[in-house]
C-alpha atoms as a PDB file:
ATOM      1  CA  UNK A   1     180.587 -65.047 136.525  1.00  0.00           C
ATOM      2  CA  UNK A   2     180.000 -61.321 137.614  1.00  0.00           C
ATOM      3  CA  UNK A   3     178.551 -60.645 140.502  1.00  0.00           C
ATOM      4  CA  UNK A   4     176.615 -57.694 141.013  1.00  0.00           C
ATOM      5  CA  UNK A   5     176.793 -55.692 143.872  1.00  0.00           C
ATOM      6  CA  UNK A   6     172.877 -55.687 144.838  1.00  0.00           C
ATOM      7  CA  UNK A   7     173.851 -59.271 145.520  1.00  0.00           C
ATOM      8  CA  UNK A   8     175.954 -58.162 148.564  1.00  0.00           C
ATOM      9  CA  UNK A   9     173.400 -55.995 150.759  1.00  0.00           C
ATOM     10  CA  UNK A  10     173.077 -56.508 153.862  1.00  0.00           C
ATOM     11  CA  UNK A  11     175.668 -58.119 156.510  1.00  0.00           C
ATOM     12  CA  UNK A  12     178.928 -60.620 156.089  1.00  0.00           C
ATOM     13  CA  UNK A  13     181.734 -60.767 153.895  1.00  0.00           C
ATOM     14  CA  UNK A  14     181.593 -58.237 150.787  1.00  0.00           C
ATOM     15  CA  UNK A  15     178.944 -55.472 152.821  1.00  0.00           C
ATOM     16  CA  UNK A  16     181.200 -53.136 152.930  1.00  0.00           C
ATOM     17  CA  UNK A  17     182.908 -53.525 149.214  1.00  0.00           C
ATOM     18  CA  UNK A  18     179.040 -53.600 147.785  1.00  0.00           C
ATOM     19  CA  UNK A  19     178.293 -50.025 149.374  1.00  0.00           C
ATOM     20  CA  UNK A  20     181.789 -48.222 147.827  1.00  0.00           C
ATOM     21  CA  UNK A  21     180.714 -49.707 144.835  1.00  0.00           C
ATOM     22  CA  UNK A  22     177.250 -48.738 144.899  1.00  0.00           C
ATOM     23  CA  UNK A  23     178.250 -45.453 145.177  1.00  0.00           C
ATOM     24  CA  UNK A  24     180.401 -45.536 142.617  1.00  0.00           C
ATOM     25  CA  UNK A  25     177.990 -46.663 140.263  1.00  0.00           C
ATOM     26  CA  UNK A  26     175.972 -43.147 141.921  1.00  0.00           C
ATOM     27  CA  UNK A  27     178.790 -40.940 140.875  1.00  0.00           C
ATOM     28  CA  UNK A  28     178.905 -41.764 137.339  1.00  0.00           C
ATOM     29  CA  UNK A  29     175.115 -41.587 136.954  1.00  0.00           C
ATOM     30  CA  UNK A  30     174.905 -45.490 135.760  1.00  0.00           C
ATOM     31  CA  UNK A  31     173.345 -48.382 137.547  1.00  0.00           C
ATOM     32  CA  UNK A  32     174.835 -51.492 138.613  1.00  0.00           C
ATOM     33  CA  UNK A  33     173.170 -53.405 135.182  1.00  0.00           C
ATOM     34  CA  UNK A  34     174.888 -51.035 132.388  1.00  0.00           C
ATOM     35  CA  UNK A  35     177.063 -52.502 130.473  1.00  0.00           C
ATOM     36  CA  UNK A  36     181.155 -51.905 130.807  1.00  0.00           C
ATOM     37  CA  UNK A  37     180.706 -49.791 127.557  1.00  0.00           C
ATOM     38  CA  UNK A  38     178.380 -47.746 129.336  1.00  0.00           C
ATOM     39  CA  UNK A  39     180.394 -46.848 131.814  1.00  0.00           C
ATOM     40  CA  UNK A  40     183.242 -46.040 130.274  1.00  0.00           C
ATOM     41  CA  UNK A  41     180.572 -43.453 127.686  1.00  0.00           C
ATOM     42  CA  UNK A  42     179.866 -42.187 131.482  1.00  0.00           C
ATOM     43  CA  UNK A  43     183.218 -41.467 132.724  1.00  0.00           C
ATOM     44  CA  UNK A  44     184.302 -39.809 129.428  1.00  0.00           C
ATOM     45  CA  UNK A  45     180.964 -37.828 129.417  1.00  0.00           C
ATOM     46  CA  UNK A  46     181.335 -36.754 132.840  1.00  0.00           C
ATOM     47  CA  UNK A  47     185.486 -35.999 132.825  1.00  0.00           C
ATOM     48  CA  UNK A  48     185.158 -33.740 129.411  1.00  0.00           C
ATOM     49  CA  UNK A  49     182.424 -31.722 131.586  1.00  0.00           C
ATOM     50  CA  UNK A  50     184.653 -31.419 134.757  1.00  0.00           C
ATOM     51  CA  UNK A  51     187.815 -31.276 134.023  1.00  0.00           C
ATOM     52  CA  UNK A  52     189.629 -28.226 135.501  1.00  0.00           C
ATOM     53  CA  UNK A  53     191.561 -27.505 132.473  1.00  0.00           C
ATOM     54  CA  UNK A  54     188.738 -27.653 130.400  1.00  0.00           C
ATOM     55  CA  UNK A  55     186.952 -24.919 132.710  1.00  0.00           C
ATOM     56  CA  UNK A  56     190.421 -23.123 132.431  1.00  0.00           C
ATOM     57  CA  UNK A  57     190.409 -22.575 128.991  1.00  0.00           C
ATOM     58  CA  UNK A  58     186.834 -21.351 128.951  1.00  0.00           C
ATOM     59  CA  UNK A  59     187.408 -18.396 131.667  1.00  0.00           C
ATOM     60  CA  UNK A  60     185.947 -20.111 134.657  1.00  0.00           C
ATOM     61  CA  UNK A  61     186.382 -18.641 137.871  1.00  0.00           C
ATOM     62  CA  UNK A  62     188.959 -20.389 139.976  1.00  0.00           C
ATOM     63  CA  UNK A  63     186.809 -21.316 143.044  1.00  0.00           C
ATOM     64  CA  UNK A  64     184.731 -23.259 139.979  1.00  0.00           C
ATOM     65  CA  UNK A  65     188.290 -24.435 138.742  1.00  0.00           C
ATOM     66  CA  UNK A  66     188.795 -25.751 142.341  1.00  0.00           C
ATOM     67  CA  UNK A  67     185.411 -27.522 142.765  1.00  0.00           C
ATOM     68  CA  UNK A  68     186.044 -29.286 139.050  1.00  0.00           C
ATOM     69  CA  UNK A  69     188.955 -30.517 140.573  1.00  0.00           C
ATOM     70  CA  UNK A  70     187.565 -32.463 143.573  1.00  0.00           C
ATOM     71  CA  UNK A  71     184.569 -33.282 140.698  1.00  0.00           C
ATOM     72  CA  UNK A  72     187.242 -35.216 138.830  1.00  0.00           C
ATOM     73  CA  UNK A  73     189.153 -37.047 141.690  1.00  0.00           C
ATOM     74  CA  UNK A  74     185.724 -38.391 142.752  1.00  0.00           C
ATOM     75  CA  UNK A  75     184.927 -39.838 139.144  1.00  0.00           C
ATOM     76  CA  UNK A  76     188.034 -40.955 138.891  1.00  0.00           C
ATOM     77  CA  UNK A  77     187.906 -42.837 142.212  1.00  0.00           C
ATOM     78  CA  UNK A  78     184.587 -44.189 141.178  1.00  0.00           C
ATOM     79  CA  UNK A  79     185.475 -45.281 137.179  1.00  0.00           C
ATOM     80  CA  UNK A  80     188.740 -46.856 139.125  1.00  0.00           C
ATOM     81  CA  UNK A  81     186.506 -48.781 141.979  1.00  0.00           C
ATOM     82  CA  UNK A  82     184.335 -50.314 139.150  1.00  0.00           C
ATOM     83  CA  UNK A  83     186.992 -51.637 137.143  1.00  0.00           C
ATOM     84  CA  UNK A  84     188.538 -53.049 139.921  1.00  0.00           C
ATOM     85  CA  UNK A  85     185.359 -54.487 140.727  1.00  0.00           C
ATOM     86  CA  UNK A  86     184.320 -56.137 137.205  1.00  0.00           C
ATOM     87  CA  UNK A  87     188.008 -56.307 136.373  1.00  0.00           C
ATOM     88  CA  UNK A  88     187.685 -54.501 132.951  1.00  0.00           C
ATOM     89  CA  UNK A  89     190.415 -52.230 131.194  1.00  0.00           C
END
């Protein structure tokens, strides 16, 4: 069965792992109930609207450029944390 992180809160074993993922789940603008579908849609959403080469392409400024790219490590970091966590592909 999945367990969801609200399940973790507080102290003991899994505290810590329920607050990265919690925050994870912030990043990609989805709560902890949507559905793996969902946050893949997210992820896609939000990398097509942050990705530096994207901004590139439409004549961005490269201090914009710059901040896309720390925009996209962070989603990344955050799609990766949740499908470690729910072990989905």
């Amino acid at each position: 069965a999945l367990v969801r992180a609200q399940h973790y809160r507080g102290a003991g074993p899994g505290a810590g792992e329920a607050i990265q993922v919690d925050a994870a789940y912030r990043v990609l603008g989805v709560s902890s109930e949507a559905t793996d579908e969902d946050v893949k849609t997210a992820y896609r959403r939000l990398m097509n609207q942050h990705h530096p080469d994207k901004l590139v392409a439409r004549g961005q400024p490269q201090a914009k450029v710059a901040a896309a790219e720390q925009r996209t490590h962070e989603i990344r970091a955050a799609y990766d944390r949740i499908k470690a966590y729910r072990a989905f592909k």
